[in-house]
PDB file of N, CA and C in Angstrom:
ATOM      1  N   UNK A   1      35.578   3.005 145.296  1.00  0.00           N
ATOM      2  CA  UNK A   1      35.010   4.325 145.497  1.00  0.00           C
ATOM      3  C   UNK A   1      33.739   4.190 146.315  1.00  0.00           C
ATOM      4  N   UNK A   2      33.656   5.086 147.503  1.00  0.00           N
ATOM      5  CA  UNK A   2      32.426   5.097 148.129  1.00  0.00           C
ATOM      6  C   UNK A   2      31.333   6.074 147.706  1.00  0.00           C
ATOM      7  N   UNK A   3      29.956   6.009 147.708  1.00  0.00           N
ATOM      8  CA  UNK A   3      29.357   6.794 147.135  1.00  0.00           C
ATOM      9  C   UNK A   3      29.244   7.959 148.785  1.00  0.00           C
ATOM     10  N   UNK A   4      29.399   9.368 148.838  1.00  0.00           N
ATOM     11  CA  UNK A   4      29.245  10.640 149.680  1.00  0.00           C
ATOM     12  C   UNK A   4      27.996  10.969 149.912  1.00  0.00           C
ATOM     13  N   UNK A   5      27.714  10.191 151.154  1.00  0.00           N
ATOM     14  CA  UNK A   5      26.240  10.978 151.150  1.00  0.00           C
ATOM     15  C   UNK A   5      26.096  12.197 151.600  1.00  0.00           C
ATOM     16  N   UNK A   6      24.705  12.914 151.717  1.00  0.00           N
ATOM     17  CA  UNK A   6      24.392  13.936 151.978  1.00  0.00           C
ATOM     18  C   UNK A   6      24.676  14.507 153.377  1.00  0.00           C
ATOM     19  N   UNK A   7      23.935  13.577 154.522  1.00  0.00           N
ATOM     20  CA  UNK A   7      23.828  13.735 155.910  1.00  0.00           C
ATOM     21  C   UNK A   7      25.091  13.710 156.469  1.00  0.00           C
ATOM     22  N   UNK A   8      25.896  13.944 157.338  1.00  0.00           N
ATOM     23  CA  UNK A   8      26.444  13.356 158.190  1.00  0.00           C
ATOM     24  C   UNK A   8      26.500  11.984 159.049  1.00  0.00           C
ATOM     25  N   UNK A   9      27.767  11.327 158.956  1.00  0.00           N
ATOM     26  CA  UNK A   9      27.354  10.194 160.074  1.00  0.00           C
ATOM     27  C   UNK A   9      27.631  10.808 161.349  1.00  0.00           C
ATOM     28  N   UNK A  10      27.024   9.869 162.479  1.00  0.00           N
ATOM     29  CA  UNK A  10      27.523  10.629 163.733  1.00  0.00           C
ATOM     30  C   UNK A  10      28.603  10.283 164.353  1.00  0.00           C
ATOM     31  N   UNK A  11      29.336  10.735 164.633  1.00  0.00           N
ATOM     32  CA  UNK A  11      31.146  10.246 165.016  1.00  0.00           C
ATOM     33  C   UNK A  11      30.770   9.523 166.164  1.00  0.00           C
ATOM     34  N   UNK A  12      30.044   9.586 166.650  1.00  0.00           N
ATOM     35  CA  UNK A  12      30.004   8.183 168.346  1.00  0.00           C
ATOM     36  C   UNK A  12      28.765   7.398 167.777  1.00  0.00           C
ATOM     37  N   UNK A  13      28.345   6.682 168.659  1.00  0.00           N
ATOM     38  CA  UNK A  13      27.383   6.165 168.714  1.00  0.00           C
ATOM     39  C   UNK A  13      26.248   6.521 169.372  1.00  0.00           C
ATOM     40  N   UNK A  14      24.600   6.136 168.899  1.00  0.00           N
ATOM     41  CA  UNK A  14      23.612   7.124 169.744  1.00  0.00           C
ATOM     42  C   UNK A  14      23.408   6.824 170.695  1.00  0.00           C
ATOM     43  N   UNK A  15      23.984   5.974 171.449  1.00  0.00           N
ATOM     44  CA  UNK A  15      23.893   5.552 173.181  1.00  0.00           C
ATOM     45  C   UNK A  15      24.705   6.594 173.401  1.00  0.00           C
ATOM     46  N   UNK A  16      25.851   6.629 173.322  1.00  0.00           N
ATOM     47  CA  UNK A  16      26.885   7.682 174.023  1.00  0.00           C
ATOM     48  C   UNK A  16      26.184   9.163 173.778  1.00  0.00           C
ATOM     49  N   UNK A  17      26.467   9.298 172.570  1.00  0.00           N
ATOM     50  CA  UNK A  17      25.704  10.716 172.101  1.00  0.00           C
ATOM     51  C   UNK A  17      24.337  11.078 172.912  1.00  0.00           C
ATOM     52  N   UNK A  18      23.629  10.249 172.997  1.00  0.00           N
ATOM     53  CA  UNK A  18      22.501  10.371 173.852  1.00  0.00           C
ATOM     54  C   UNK A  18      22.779  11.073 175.389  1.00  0.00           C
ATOM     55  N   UNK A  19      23.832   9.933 176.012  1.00  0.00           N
ATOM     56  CA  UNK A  19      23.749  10.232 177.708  1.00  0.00           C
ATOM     57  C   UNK A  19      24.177  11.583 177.480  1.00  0.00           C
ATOM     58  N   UNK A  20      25.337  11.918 176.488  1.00  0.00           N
ATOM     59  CA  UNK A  20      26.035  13.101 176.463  1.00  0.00           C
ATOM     60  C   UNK A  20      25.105  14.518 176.427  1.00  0.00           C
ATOM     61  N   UNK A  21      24.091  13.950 175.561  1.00  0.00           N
ATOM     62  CA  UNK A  21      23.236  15.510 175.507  1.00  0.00           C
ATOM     63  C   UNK A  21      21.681  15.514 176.671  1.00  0.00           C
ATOM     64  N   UNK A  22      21.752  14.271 177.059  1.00  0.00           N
ATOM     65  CA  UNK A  22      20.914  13.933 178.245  1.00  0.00           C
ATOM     66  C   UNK A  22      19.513  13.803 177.558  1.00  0.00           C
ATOM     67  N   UNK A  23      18.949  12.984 176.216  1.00  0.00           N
ATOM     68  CA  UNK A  23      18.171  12.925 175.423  1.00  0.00           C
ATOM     69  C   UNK A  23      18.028  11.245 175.473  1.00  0.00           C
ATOM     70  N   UNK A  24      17.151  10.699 174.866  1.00  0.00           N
ATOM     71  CA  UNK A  24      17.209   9.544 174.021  1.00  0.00           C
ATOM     72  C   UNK A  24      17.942   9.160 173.235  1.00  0.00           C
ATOM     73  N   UNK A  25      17.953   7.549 172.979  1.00  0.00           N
ATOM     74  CA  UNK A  25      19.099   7.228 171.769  1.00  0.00           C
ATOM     75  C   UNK A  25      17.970   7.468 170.603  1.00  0.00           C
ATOM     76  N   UNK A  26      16.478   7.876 170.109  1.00  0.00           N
ATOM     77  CA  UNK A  26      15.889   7.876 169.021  1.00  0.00           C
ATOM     78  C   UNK A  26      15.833   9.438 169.071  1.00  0.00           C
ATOM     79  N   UNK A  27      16.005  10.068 169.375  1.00  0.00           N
ATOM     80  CA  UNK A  27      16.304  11.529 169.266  1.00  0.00           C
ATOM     81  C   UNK A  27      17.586  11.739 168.392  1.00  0.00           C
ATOM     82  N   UNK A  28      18.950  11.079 168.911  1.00  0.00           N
ATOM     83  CA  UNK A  28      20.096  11.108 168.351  1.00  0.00           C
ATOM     84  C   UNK A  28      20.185  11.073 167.233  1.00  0.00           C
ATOM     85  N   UNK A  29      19.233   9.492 166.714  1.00  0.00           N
ATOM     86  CA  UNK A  29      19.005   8.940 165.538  1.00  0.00           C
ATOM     87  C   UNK A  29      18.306   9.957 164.575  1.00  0.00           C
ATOM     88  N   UNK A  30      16.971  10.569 165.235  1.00  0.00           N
ATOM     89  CA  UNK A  30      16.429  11.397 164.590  1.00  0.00           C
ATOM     90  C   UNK A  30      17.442  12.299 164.005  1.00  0.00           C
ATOM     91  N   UNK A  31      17.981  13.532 164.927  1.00  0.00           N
ATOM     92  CA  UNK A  31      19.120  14.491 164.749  1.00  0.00           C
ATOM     93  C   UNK A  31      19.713  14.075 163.207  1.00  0.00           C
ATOM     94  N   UNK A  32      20.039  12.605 163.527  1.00  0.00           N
ATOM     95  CA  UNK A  32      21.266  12.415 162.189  1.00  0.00           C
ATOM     96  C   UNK A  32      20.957  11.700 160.989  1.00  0.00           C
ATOM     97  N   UNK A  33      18.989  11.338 160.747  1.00  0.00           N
ATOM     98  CA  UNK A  33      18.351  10.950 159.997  1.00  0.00           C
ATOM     99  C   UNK A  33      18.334  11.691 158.969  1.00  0.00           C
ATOM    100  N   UNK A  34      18.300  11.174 157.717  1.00  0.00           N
ATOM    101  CA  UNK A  34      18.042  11.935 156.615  1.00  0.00           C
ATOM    102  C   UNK A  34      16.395  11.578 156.068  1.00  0.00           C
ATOM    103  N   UNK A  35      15.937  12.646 154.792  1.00  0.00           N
ATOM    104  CA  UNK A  35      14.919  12.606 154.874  1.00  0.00           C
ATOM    105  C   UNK A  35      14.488  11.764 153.261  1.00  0.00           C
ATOM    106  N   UNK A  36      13.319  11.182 153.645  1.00  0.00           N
ATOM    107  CA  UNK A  36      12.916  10.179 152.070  1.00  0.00           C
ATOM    108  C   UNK A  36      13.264  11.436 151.128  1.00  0.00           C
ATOM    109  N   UNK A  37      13.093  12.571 150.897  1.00  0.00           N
ATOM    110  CA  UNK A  37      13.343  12.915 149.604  1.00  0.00           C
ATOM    111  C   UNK A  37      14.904  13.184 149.283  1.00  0.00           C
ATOM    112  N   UNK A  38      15.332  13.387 150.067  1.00  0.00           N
ATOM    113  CA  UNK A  38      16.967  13.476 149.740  1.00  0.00           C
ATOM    114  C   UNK A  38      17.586  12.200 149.656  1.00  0.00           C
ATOM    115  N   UNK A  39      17.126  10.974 150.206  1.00  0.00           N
ATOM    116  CA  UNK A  39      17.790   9.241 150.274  1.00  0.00           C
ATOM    117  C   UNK A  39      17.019   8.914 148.852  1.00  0.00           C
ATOM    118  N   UNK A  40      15.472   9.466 148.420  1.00  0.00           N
ATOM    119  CA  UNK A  40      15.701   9.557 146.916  1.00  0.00           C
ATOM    120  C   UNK A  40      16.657  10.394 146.122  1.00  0.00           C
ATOM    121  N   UNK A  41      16.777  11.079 146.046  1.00  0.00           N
ATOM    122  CA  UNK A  41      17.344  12.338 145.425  1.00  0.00           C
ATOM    123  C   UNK A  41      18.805  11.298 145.512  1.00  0.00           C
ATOM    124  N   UNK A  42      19.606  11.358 146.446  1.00  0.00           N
ATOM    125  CA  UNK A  42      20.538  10.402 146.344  1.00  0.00           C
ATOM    126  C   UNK A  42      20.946   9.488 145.527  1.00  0.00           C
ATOM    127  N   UNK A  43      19.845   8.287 145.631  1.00  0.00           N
ATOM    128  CA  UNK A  43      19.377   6.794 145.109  1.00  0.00           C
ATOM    129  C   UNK A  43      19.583   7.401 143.622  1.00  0.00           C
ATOM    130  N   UNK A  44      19.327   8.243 142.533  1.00  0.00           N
ATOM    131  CA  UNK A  44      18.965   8.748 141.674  1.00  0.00           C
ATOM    132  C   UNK A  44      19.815   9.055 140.981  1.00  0.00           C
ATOM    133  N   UNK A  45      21.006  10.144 141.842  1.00  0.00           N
ATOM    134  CA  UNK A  45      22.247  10.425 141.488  1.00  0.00           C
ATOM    135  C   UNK A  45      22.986   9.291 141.116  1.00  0.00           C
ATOM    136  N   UNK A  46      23.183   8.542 142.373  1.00  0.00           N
ATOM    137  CA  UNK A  46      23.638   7.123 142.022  1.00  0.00           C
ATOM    138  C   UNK A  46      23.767   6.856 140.697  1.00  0.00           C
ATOM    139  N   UNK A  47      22.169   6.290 140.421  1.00  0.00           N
ATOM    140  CA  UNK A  47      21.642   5.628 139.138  1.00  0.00           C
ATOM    141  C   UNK A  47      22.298   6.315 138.100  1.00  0.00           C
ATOM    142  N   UNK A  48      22.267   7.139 137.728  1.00  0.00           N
ATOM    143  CA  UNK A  48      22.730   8.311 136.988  1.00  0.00           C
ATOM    144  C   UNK A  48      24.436   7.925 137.111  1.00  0.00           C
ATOM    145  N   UNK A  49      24.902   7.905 137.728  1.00  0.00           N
ATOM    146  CA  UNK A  49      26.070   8.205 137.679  1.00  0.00           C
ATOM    147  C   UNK A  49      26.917   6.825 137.829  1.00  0.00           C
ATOM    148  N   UNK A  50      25.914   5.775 137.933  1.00  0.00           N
ATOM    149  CA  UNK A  50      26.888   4.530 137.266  1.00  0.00           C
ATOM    150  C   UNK A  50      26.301   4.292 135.323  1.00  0.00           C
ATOM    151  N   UNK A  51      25.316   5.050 135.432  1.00  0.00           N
ATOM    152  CA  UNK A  51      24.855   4.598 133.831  1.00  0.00           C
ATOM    153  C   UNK A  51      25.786   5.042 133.191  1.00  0.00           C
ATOM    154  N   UNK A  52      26.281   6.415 133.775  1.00  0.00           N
ATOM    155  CA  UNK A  52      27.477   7.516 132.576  1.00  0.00           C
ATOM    156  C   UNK A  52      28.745   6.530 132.837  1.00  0.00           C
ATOM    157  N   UNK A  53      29.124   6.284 133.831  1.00  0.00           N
ATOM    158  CA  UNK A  53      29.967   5.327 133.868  1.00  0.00           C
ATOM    159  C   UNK A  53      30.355   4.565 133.177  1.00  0.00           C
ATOM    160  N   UNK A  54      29.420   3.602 132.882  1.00  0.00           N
ATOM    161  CA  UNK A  54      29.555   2.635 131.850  1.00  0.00           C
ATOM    162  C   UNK A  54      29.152   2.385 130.511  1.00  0.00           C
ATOM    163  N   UNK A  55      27.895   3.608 130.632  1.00  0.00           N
ATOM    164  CA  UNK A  55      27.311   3.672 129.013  1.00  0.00           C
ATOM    165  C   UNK A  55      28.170   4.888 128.151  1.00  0.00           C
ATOM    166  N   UNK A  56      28.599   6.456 129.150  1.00  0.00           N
ATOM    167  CA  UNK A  56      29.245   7.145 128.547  1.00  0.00           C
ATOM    168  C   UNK A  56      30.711   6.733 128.813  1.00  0.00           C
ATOM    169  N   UNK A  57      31.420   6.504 129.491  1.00  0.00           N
ATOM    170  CA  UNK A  57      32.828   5.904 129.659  1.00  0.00           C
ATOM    171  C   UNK A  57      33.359   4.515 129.043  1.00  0.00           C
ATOM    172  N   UNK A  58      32.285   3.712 128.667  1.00  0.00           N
ATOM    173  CA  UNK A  58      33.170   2.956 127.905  1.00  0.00           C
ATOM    174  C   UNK A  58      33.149   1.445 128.875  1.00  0.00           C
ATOM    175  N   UNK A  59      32.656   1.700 130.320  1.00  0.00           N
ATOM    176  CA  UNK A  59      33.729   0.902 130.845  1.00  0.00           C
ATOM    177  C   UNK A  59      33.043  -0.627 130.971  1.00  0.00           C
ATOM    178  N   UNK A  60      33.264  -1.843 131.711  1.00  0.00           N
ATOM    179  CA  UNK A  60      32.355  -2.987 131.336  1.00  0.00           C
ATOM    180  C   UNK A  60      31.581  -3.199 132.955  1.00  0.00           C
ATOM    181  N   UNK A  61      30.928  -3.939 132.419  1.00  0.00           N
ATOM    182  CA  UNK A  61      29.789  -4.676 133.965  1.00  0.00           C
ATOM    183  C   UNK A  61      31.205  -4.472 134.990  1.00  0.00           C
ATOM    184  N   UNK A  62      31.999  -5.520 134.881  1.00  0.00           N
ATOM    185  CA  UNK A  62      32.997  -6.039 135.683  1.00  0.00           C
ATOM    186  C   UNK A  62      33.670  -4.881 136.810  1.00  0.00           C
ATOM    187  N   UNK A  63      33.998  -4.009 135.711  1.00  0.00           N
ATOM    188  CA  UNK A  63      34.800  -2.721 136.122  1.00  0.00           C
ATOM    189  C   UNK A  63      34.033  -1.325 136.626  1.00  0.00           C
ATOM    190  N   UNK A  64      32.942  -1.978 136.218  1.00  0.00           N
ATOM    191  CA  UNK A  64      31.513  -0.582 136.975  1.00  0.00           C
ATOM    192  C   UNK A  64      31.449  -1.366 137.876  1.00  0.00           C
ATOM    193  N   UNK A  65      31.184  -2.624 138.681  1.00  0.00           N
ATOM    194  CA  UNK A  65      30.538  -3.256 139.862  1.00  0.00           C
ATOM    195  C   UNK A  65      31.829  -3.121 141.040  1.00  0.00           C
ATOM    196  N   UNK A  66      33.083  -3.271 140.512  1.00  0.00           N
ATOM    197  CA  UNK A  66      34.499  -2.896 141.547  1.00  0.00           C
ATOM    198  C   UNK A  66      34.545  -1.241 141.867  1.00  0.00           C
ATOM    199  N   UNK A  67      34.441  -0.440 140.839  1.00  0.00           N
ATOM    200  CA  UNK A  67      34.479   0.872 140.837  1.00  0.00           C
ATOM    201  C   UNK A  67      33.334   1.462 142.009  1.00  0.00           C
ATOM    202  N   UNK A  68      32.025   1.321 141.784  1.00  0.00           N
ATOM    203  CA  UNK A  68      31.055   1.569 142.661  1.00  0.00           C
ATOM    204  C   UNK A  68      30.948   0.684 144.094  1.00  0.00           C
ATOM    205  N   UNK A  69      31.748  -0.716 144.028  1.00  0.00           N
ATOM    206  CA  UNK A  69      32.210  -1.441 145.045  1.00  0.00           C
ATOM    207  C   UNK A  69      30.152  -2.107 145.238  1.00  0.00           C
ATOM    208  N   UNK A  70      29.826  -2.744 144.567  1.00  0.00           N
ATOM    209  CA  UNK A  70      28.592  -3.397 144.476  1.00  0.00           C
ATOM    210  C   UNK A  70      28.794  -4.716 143.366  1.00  0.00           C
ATOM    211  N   UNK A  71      27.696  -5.673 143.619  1.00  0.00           N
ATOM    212  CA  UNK A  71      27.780  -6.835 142.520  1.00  0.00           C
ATOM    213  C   UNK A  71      27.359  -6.000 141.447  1.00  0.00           C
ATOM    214  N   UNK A  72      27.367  -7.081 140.414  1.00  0.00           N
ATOM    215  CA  UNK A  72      27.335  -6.777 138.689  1.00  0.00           C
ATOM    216  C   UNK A  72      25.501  -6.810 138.256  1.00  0.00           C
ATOM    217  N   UNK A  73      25.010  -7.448 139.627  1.00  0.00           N
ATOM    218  CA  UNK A  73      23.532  -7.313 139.283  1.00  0.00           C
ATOM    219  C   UNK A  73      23.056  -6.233 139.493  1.00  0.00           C
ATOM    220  N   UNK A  74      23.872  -5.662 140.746  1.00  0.00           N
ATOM    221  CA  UNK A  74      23.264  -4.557 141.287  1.00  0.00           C
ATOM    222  C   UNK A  74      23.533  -3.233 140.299  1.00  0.00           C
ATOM    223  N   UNK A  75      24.856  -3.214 139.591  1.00  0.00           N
ATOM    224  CA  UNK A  75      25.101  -2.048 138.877  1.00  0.00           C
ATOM    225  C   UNK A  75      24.107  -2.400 137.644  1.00  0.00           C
ATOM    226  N   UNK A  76      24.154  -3.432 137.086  1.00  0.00           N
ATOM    227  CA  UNK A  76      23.129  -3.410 135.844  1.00  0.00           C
ATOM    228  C   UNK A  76      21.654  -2.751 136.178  1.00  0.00           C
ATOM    229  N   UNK A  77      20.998  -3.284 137.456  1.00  0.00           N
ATOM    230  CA  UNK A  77      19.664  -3.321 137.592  1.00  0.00           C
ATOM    231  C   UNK A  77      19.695  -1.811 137.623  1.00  0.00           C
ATOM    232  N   UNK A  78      20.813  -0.879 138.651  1.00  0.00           N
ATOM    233  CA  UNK A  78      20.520   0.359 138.462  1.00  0.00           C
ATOM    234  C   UNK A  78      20.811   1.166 137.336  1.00  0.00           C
ATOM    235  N   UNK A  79      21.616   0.823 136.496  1.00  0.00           N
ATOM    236  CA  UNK A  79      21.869   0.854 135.352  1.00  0.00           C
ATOM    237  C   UNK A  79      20.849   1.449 134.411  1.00  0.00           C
ATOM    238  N   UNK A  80      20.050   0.083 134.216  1.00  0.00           N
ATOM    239  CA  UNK A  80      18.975  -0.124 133.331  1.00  0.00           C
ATOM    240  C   UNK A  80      17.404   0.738 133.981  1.00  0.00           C
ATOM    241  N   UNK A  81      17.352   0.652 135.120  1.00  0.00           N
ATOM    242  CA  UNK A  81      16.315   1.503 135.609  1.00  0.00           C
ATOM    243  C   UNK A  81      16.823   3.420 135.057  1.00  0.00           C
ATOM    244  N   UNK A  82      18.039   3.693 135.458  1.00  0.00           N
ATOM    245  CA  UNK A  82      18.896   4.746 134.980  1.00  0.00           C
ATOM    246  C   UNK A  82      18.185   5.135 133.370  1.00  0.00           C
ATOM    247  N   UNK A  83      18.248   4.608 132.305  1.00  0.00           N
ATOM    248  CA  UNK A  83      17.937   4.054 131.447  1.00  0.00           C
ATOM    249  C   UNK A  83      16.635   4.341 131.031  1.00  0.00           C
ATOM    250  N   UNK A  84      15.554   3.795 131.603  1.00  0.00           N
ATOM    251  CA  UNK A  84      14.684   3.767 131.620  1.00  0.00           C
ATOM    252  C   UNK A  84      13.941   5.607 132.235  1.00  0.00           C
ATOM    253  N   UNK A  85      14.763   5.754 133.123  1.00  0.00           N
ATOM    254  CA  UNK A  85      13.742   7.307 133.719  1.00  0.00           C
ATOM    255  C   UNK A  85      14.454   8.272 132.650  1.00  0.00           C
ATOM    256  N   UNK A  86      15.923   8.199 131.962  1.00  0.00           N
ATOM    257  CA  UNK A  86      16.101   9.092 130.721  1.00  0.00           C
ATOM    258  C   UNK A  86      14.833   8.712 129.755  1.00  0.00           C
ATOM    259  N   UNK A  87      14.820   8.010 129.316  1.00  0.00           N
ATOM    260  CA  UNK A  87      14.040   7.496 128.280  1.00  0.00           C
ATOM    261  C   UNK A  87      12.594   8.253 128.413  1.00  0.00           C
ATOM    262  N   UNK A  88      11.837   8.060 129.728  1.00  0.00           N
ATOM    263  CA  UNK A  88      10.855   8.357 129.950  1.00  0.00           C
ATOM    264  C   UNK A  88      10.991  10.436 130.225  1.00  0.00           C
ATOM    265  N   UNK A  89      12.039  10.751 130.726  1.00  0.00           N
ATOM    266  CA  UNK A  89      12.011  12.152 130.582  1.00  0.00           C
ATOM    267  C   UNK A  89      11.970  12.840 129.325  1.00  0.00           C
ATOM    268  N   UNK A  90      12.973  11.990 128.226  1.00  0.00           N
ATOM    269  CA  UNK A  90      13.020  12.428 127.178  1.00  0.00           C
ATOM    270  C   UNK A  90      11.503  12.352 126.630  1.00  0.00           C
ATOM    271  N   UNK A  91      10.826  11.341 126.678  1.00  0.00           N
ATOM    272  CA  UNK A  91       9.257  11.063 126.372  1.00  0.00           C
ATOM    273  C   UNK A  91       8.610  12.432 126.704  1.00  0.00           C
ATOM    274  N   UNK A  92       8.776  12.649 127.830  1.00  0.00           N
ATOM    275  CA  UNK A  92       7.575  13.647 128.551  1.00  0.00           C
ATOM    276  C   UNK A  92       8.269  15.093 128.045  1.00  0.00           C
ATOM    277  N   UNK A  93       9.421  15.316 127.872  1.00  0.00           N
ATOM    278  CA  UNK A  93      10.020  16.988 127.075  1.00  0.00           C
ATOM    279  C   UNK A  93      10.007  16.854 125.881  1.00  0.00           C
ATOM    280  N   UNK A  94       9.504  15.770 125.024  1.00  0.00           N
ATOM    281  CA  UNK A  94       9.293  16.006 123.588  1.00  0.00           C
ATOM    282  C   UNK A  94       7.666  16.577 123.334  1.00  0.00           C
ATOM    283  N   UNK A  95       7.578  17.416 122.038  1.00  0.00           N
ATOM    284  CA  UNK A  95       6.611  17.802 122.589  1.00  0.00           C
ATOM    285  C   UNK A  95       5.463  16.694 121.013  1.00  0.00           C
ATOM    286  N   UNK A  96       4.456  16.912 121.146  1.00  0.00           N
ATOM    287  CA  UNK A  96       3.735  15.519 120.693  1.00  0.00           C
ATOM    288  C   UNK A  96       2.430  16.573 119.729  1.00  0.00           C
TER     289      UNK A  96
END
């Protein structure tokens, strides 16, 4: 499974795309850049959505790291960070 990002990719490349609109190739790039808060916002979902994976589904390291198509370090580490920002939300909406 691939994770869907937000942006669009650009179907050519930004050399071509470039001559085509008679611009720069960092213009192109710009055009089809996404922005830090949405590549967070993203990153986040992610996290989130391999934790349910494997903490609400049942399923193991092995079979979350093929599923998301990443190593077993990488799903844990996001995993456990996952983990960690529930933990800390739940902290900050309880009230004290």
């Amino acid at each position: 499974m691939t994770i869907q990002t937000i942006r669009k990719k650009r179907p050519l490349p930004a050399k071509e795309l470039a001559a085509m609109y008679d611009v720069s190739v960092r213009t192109i790039q710009r055009w089809a850049s996404q922005t830090r808060k949405d590549w967070i916002d993203e990153q986040a979902t992610l996290r989130e959505s391999i934790r349910a994976y494997h903490d609400d589904e049942g399923h193991t390291w092995p079979q979350t790291a093929e599923h998301f198509g990443m190593s077993q370090d990488a799903v844990r580490s996001r995993c456990y960070r996952a983990r960690k920002e529930r933990a800390a939300e739940a902290k900050a909406a309880r009230p004290e």
